[in-house]
PDB file of N, CA and C in Angstrom:
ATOM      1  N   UNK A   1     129.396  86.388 148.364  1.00  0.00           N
ATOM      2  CA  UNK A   1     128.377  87.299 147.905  1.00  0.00           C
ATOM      3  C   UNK A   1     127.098  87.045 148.706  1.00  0.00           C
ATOM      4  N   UNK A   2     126.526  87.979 148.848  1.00  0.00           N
ATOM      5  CA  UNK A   2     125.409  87.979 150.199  1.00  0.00           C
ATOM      6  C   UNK A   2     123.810  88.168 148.910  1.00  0.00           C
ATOM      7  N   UNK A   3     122.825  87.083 148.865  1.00  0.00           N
ATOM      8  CA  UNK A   3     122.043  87.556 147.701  1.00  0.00           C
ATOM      9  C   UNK A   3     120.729  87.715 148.412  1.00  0.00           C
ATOM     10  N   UNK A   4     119.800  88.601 148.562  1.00  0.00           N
ATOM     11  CA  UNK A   4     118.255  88.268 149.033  1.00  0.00           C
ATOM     12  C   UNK A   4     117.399  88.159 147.827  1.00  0.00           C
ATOM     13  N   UNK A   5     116.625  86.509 148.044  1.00  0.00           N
ATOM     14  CA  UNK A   5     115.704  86.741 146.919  1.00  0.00           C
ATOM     15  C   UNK A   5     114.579  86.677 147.693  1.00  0.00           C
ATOM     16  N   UNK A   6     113.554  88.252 146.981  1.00  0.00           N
ATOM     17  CA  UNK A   6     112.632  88.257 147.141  1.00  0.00           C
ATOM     18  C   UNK A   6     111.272  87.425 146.527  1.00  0.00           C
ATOM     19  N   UNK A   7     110.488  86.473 146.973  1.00  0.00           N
ATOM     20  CA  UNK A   7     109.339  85.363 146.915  1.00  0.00           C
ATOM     21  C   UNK A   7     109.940  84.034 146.866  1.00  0.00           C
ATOM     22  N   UNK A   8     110.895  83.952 147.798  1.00  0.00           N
ATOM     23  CA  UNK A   8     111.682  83.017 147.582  1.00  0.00           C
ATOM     24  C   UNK A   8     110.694  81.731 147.870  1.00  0.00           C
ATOM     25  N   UNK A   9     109.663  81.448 148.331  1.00  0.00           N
ATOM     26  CA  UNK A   9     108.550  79.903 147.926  1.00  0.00           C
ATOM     27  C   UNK A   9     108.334  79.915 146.926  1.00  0.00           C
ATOM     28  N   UNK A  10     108.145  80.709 146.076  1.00  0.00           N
ATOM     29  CA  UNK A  10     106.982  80.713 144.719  1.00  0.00           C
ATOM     30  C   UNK A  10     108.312  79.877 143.887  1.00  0.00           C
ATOM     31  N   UNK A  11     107.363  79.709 142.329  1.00  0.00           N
ATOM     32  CA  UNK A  11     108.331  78.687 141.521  1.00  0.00           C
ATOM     33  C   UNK A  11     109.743  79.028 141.242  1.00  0.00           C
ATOM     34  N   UNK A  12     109.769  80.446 140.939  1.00  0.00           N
ATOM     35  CA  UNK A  12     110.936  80.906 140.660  1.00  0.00           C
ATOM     36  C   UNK A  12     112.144  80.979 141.447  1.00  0.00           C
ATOM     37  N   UNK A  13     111.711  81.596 142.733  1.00  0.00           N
ATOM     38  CA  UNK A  13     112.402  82.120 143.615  1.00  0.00           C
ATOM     39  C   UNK A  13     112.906  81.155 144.101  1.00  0.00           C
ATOM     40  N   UNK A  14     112.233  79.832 144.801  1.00  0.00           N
ATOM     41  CA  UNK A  14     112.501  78.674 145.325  1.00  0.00           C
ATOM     42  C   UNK A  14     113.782  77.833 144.614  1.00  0.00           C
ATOM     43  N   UNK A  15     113.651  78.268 142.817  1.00  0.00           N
ATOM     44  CA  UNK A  15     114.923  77.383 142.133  1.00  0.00           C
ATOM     45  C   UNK A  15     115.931  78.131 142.288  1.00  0.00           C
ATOM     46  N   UNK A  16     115.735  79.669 142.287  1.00  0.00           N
ATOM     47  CA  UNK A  16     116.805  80.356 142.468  1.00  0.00           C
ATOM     48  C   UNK A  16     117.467  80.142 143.783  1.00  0.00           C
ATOM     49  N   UNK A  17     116.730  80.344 144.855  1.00  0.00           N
ATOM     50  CA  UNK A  17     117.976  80.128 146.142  1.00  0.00           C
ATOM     51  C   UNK A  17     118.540  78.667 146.179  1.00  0.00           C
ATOM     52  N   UNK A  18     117.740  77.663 145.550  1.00  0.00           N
ATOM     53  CA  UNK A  18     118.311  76.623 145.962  1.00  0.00           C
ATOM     54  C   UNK A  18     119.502  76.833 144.779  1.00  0.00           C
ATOM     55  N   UNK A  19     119.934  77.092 143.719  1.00  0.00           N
ATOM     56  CA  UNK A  19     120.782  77.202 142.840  1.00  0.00           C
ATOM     57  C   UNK A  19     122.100  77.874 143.586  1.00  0.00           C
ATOM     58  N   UNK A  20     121.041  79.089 143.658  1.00  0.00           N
ATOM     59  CA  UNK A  20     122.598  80.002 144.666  1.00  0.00           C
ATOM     60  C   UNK A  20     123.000  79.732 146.263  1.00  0.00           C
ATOM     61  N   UNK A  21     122.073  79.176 146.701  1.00  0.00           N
ATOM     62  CA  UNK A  21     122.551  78.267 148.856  1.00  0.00           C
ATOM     63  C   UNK A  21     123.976  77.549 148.587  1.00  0.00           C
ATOM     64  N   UNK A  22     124.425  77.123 147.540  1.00  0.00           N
ATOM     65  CA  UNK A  22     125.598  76.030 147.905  1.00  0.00           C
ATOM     66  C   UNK A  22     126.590  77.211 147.378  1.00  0.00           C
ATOM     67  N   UNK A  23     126.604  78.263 146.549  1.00  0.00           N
ATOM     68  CA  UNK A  23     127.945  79.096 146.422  1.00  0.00           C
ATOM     69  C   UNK A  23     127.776  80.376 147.136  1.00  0.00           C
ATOM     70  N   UNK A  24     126.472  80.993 147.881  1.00  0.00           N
ATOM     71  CA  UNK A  24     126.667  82.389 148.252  1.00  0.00           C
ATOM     72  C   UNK A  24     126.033  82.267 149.475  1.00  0.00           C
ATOM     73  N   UNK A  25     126.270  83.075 150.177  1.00  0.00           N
ATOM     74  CA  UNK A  25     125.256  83.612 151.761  1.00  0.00           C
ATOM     75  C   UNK A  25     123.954  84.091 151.038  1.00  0.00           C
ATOM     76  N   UNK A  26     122.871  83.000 151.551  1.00  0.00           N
ATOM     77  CA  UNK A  26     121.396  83.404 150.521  1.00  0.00           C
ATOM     78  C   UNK A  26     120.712  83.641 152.224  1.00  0.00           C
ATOM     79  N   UNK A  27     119.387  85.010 151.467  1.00  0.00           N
ATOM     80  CA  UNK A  27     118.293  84.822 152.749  1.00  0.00           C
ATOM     81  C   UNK A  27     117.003  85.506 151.599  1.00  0.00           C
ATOM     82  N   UNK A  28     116.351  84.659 151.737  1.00  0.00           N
ATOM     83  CA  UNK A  28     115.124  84.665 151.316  1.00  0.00           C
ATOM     84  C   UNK A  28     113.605  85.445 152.064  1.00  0.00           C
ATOM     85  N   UNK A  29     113.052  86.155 151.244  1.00  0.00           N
ATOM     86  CA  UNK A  29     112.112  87.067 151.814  1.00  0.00           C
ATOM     87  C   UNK A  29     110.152  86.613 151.064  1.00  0.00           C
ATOM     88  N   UNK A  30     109.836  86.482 152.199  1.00  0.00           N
ATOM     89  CA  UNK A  30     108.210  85.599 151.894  1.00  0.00           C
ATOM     90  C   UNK A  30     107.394  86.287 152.592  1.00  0.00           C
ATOM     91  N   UNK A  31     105.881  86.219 152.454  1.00  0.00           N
ATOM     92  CA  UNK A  31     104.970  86.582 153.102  1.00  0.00           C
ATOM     93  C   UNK A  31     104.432  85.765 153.961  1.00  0.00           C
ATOM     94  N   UNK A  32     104.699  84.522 153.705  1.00  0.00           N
ATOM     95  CA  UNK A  32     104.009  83.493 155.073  1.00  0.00           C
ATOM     96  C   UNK A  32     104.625  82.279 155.350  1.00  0.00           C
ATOM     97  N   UNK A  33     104.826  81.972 155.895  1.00  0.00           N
ATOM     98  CA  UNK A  33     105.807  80.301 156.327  1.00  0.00           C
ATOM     99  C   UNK A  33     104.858  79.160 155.930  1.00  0.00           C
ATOM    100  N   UNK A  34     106.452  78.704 155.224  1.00  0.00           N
ATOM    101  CA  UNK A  34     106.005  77.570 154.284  1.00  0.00           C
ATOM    102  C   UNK A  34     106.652  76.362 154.892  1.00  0.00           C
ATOM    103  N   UNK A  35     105.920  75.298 155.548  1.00  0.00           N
ATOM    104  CA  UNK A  35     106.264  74.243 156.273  1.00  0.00           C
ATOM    105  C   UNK A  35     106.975  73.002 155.506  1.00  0.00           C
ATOM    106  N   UNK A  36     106.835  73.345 154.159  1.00  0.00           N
ATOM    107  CA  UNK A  36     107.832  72.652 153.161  1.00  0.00           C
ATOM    108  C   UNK A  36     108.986  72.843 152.751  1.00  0.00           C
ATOM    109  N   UNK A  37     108.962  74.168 152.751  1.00  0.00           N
ATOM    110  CA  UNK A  37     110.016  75.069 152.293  1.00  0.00           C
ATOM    111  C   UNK A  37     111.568  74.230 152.757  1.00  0.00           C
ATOM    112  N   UNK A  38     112.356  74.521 152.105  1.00  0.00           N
ATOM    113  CA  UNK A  38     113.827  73.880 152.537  1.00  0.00           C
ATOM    114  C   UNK A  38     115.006  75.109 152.825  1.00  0.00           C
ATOM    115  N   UNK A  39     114.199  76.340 152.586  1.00  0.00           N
ATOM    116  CA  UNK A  39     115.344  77.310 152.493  1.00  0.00           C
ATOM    117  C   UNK A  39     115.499  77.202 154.184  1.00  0.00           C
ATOM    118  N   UNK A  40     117.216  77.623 154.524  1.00  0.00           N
ATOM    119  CA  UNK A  40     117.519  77.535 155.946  1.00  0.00           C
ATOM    120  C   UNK A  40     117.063  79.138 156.385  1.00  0.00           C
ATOM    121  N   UNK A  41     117.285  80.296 155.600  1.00  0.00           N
ATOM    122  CA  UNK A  41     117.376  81.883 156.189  1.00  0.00           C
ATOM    123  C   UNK A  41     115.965  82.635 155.248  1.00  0.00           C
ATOM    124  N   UNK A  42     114.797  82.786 156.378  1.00  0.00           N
ATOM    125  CA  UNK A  42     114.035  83.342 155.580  1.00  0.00           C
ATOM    126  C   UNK A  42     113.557  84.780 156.704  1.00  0.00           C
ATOM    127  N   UNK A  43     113.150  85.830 156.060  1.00  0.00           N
ATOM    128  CA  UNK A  43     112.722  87.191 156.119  1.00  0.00           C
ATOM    129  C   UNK A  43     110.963  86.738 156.030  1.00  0.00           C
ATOM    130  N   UNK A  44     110.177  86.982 156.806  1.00  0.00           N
ATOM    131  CA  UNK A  44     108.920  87.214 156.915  1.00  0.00           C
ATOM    132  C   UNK A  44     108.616  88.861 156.465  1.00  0.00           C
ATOM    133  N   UNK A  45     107.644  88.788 155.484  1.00  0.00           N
ATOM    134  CA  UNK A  45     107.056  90.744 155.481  1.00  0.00           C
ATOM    135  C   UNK A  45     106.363  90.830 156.382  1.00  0.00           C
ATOM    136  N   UNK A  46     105.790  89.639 156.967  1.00  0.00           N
ATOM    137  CA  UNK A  46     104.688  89.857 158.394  1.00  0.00           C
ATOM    138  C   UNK A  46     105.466  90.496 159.642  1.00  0.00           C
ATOM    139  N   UNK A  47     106.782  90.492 159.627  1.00  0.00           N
ATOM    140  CA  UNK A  47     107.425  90.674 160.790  1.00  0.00           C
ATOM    141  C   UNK A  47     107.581  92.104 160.744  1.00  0.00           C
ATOM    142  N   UNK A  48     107.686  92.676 162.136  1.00  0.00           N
ATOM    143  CA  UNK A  48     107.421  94.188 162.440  1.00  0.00           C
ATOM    144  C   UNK A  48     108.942  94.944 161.862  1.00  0.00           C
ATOM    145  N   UNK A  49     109.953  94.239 161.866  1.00  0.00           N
ATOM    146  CA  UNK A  49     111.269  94.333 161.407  1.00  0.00           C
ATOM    147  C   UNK A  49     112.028  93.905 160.303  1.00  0.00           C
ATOM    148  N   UNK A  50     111.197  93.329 159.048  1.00  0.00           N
ATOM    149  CA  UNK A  50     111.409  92.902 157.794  1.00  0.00           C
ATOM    150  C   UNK A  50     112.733  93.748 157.176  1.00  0.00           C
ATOM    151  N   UNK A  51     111.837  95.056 156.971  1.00  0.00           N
ATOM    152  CA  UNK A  51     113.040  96.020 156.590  1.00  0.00           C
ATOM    153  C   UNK A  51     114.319  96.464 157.063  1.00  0.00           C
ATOM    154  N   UNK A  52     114.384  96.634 158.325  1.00  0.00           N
ATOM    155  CA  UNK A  52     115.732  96.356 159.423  1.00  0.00           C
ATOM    156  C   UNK A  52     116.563  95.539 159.031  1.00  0.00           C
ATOM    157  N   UNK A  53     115.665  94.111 158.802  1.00  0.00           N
ATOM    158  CA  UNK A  53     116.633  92.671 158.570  1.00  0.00           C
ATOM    159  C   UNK A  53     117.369  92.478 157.314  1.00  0.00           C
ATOM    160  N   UNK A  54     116.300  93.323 156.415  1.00  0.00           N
ATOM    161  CA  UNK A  54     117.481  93.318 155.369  1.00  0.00           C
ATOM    162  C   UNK A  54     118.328  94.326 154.925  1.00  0.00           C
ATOM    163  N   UNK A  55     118.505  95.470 155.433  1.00  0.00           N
ATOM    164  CA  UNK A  55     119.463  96.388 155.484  1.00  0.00           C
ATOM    165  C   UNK A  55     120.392  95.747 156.178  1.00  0.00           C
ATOM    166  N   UNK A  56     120.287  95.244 157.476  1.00  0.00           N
ATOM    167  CA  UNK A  56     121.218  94.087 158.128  1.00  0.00           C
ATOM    168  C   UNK A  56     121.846  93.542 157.979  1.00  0.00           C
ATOM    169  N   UNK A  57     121.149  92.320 156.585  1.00  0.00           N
ATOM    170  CA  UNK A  57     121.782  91.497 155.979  1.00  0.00           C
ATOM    171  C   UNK A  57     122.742  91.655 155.108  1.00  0.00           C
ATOM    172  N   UNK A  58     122.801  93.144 154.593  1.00  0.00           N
ATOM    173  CA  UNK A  58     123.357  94.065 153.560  1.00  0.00           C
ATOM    174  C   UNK A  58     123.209  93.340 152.262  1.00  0.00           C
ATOM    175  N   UNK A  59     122.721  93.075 151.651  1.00  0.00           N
ATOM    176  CA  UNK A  59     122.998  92.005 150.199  1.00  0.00           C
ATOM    177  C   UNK A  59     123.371  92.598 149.475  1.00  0.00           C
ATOM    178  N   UNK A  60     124.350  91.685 148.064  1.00  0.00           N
ATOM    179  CA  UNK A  60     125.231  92.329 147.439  1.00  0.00           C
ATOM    180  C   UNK A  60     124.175  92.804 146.041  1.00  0.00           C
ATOM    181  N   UNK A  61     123.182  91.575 146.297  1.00  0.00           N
ATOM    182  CA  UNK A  61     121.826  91.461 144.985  1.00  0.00           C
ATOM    183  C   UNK A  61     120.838  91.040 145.330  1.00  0.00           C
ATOM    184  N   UNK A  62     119.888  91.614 144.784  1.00  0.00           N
ATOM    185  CA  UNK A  62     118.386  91.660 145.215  1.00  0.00           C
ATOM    186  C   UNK A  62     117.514  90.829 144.211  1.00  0.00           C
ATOM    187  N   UNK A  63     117.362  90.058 144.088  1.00  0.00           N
ATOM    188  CA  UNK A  63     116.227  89.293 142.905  1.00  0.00           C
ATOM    189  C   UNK A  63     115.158  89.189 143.425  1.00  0.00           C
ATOM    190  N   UNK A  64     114.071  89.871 142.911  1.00  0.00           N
ATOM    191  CA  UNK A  64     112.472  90.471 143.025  1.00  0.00           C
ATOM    192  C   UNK A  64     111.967  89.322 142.196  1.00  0.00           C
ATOM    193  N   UNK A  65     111.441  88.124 142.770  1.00  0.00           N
ATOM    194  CA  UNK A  65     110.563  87.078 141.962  1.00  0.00           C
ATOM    195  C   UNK A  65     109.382  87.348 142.426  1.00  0.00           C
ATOM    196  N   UNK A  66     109.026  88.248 143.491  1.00  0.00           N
ATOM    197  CA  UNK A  66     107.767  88.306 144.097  1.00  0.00           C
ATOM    198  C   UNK A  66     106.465  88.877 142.785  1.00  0.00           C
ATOM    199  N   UNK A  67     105.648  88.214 142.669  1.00  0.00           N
ATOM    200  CA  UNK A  67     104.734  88.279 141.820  1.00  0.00           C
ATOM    201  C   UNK A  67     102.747  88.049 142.425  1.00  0.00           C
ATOM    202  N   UNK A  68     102.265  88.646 142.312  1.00  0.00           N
ATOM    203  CA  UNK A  68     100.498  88.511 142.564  1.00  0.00           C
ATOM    204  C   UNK A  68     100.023  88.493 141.230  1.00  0.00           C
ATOM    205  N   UNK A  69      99.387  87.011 140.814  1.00  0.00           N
ATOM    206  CA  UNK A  69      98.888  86.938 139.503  1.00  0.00           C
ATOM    207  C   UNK A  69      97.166  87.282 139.526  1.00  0.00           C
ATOM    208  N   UNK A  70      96.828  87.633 140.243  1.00  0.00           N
ATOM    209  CA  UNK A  70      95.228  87.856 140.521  1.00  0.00           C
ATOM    210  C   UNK A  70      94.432  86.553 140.574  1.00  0.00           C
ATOM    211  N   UNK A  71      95.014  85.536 140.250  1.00  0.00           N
ATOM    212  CA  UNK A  71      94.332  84.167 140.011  1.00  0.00           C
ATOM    213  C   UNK A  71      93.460  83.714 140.974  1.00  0.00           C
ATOM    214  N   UNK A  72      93.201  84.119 142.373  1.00  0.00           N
ATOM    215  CA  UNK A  72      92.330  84.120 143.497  1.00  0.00           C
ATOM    216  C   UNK A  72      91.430  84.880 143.661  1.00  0.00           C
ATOM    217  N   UNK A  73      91.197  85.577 142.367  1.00  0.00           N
ATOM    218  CA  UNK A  73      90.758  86.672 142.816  1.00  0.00           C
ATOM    219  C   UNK A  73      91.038  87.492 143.789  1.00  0.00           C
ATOM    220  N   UNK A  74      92.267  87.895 143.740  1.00  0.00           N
ATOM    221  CA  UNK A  74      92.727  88.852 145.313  1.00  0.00           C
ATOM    222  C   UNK A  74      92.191  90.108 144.489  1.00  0.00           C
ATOM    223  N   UNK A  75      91.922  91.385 144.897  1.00  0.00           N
ATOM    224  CA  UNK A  75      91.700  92.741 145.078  1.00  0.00           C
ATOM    225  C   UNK A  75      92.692  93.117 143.856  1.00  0.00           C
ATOM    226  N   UNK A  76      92.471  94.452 143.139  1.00  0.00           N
ATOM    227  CA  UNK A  76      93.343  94.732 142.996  1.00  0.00           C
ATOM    228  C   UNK A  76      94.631  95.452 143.441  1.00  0.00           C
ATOM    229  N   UNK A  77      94.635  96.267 144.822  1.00  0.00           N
ATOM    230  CA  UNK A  77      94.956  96.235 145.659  1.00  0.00           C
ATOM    231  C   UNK A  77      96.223  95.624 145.810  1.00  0.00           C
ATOM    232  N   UNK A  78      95.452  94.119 146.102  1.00  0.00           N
ATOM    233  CA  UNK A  78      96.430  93.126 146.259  1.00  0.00           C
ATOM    234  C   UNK A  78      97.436  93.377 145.263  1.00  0.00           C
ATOM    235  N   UNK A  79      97.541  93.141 144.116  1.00  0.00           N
ATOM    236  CA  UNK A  79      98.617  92.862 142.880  1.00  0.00           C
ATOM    237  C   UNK A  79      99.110  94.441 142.979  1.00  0.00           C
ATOM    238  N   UNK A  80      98.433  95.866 143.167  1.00  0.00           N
ATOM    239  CA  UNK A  80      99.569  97.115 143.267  1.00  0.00           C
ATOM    240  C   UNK A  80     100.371  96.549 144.616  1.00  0.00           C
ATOM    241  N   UNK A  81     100.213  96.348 145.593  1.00  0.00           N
ATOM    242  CA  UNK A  81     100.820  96.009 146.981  1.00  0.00           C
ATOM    243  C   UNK A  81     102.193  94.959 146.435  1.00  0.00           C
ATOM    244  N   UNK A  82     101.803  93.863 146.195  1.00  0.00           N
ATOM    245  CA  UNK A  82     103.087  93.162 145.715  1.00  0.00           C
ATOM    246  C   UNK A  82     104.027  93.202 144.314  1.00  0.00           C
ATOM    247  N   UNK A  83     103.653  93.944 143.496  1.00  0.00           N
ATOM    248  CA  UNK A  83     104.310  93.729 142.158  1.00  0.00           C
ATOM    249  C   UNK A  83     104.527  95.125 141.730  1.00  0.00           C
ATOM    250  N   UNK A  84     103.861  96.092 142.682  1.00  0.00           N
ATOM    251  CA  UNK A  84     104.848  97.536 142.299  1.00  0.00           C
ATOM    252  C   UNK A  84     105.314  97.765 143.776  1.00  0.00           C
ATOM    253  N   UNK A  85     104.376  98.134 145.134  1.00  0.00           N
ATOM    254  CA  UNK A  85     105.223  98.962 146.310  1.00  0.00           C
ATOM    255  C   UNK A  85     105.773  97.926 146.630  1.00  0.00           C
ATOM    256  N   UNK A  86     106.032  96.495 147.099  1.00  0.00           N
ATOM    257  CA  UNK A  86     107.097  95.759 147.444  1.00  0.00           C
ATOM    258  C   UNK A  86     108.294  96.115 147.014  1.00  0.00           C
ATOM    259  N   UNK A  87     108.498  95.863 145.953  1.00  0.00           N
ATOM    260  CA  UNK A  87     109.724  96.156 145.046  1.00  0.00           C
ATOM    261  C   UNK A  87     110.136  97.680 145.544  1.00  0.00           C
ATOM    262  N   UNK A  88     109.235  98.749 145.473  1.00  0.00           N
ATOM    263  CA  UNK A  88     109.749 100.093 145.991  1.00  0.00           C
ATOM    264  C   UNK A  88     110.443  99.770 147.551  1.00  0.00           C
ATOM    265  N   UNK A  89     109.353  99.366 148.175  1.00  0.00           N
ATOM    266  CA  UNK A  89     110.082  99.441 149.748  1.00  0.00           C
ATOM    267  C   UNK A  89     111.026  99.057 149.761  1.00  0.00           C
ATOM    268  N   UNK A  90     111.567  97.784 149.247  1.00  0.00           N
ATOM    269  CA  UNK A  90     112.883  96.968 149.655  1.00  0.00           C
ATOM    270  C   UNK A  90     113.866  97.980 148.376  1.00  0.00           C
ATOM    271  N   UNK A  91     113.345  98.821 147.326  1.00  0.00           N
ATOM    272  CA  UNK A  91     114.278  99.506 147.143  1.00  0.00           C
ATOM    273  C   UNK A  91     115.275 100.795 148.063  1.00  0.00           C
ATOM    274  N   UNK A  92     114.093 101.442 148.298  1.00  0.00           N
ATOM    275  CA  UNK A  92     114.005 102.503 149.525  1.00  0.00           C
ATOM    276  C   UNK A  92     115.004 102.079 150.465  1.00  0.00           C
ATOM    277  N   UNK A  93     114.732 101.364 150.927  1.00  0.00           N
ATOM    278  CA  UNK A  93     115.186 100.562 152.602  1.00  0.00           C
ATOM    279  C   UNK A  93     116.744 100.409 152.163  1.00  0.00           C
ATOM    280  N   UNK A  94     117.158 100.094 151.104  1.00  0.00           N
ATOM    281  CA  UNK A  94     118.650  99.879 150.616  1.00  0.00           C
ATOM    282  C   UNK A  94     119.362 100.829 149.535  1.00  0.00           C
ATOM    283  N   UNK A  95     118.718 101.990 149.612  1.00  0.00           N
ATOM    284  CA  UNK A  95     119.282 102.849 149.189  1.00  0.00           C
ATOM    285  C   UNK A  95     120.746 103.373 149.477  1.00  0.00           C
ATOM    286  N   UNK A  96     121.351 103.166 150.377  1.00  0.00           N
ATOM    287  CA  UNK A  96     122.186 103.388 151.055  1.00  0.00           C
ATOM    288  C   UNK A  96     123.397 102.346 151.122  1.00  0.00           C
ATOM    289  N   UNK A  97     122.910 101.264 150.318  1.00  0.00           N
ATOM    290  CA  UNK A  97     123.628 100.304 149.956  1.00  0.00           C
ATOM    291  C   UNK A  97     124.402  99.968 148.845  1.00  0.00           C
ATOM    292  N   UNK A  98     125.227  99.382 148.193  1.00  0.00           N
ATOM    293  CA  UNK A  98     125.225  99.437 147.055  1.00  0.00           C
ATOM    294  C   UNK A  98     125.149  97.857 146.201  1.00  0.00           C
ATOM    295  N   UNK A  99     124.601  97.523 146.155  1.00  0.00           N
ATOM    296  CA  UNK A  99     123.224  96.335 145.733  1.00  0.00           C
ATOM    297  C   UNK A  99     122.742  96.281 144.571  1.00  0.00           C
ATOM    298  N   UNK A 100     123.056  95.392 143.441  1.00  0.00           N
ATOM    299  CA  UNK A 100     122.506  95.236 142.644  1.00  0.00           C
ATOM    300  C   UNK A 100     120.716  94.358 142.651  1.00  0.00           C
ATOM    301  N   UNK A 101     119.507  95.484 142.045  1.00  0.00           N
ATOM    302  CA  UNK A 101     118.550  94.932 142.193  1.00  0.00           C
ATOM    303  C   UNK A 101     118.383  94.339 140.636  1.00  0.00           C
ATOM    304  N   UNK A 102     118.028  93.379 140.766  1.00  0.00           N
ATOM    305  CA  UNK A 102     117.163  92.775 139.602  1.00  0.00           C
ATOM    306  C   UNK A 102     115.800  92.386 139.834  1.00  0.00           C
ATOM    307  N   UNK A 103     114.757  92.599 138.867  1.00  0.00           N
ATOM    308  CA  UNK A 103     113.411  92.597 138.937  1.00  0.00           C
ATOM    309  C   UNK A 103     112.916  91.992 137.803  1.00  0.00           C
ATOM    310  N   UNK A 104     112.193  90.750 137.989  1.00  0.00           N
ATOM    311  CA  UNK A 104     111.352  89.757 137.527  1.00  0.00           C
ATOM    312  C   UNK A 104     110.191  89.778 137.333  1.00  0.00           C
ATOM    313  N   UNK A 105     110.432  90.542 135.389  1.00  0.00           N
ATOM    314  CA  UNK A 105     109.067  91.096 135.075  1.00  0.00           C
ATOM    315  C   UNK A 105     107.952  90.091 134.126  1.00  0.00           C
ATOM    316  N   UNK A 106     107.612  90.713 133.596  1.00  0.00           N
ATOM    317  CA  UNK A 106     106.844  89.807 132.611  1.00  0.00           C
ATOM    318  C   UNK A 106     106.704  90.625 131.435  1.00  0.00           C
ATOM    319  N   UNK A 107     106.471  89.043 130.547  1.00  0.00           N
ATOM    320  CA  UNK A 107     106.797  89.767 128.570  1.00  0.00           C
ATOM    321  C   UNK A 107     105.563  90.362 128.222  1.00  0.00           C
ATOM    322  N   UNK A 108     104.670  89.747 128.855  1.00  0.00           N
ATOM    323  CA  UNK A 108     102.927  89.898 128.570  1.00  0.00           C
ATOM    324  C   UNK A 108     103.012  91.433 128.355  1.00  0.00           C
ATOM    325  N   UNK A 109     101.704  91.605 127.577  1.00  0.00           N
ATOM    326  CA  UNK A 109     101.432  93.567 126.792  1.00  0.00           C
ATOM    327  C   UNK A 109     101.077  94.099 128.003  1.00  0.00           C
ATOM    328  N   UNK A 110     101.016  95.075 128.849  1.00  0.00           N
ATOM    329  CA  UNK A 110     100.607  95.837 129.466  1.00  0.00           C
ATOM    330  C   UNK A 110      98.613  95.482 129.788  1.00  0.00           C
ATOM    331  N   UNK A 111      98.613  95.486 128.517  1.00  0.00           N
ATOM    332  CA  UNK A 111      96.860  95.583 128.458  1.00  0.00           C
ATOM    333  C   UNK A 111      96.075  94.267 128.339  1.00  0.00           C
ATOM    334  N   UNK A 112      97.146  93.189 128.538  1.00  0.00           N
ATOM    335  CA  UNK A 112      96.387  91.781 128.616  1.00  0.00           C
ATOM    336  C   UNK A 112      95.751  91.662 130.265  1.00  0.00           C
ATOM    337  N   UNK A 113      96.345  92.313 131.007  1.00  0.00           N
ATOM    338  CA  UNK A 113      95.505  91.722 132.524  1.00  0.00           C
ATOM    339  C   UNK A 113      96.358  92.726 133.882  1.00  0.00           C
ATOM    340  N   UNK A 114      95.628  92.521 134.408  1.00  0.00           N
ATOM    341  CA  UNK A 114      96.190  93.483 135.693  1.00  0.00           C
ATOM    342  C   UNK A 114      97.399  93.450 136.133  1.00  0.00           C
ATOM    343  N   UNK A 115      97.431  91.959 136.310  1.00  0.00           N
ATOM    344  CA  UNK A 115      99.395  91.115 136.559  1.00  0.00           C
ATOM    345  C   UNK A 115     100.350  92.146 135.359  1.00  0.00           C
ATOM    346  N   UNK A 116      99.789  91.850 134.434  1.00  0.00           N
ATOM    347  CA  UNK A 116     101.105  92.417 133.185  1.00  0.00           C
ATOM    348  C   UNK A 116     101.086  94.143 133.441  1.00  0.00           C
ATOM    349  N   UNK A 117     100.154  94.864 133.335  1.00  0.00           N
ATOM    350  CA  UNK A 117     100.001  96.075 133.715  1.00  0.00           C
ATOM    351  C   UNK A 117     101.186  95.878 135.108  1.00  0.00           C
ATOM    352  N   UNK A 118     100.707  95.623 136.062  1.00  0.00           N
ATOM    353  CA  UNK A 118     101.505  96.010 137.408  1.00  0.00           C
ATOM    354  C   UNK A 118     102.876  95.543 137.610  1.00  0.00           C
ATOM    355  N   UNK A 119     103.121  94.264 136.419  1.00  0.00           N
ATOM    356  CA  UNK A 119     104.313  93.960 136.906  1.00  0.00           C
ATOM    357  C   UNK A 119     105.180  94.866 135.577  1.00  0.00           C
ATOM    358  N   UNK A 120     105.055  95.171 134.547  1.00  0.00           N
ATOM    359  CA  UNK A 120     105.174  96.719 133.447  1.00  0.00           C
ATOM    360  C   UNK A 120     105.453  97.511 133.639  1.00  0.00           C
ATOM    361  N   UNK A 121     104.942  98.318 135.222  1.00  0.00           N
ATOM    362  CA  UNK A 121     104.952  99.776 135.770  1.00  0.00           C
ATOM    363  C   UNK A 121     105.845  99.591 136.565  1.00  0.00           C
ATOM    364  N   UNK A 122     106.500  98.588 136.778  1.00  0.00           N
ATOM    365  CA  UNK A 122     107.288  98.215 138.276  1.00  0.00           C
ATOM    366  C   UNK A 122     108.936  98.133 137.794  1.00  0.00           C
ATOM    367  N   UNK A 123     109.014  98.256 136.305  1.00  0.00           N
ATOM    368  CA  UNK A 123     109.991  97.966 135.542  1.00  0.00           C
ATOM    369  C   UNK A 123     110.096  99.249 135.154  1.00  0.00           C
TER     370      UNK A 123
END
């Protein structure tokens, strides 16, 4: 089984591939290189060919851990960009596939904070 998890550094994502690396073909998708990181197959979004690579890769399942909690104060911007159109693009891009996506939402009310709103609408 071929799996891409998307935010594969962050807490989640990171337990997940390492869980699934020893039984499936894993490739992991990040926004910036992580010099700690242990995953062997990772997807940059910085790269001009992100989307290519994973139509490529064909995966059989998609796990969306990618999350922007606003905690840096990033923009809001920032948190629509990663926690609703991410998830669209890499839907889009594999339309043509047949791929189970799963998406890693949150329980939080809609109206507690921007994170819960965006990651709510994305579901």
């Amino acid at each position: 089984m071929k799996i891409l998890i998307m935010g594969a550094f962050g807490f989640l994502g990171s337990r997940l591939t390492s869980y699934f690396e020893s039984r499936h073909t894993v490739i992991g998708l990040a926004r910036k290189r992580n010099n700690e990181a242990t995953i062997n197959n990772i997807i940059y979004t910085t790269e001009n060919n992100w989307i290519e690579k994973i139509v490529e890769f064909e995966p059989n399942i998609i796990i969306n851990t990618i999350a922007c909690y606003g905690r840096h104060n990033e923009p809001a911007t920032a948190l629509i960009e990663s926690n609703i159109l991410m998830p669209i693009r890499v839907l889009e891009s594999i339309s043509s596939l047949d791929a189970v996506f799963i998406n890693c939402g949150t329980s939080l009310p809609p109206n507690t904070s921007l994170y819960a709103y965006t990651k709510q609408k994305a579901n």
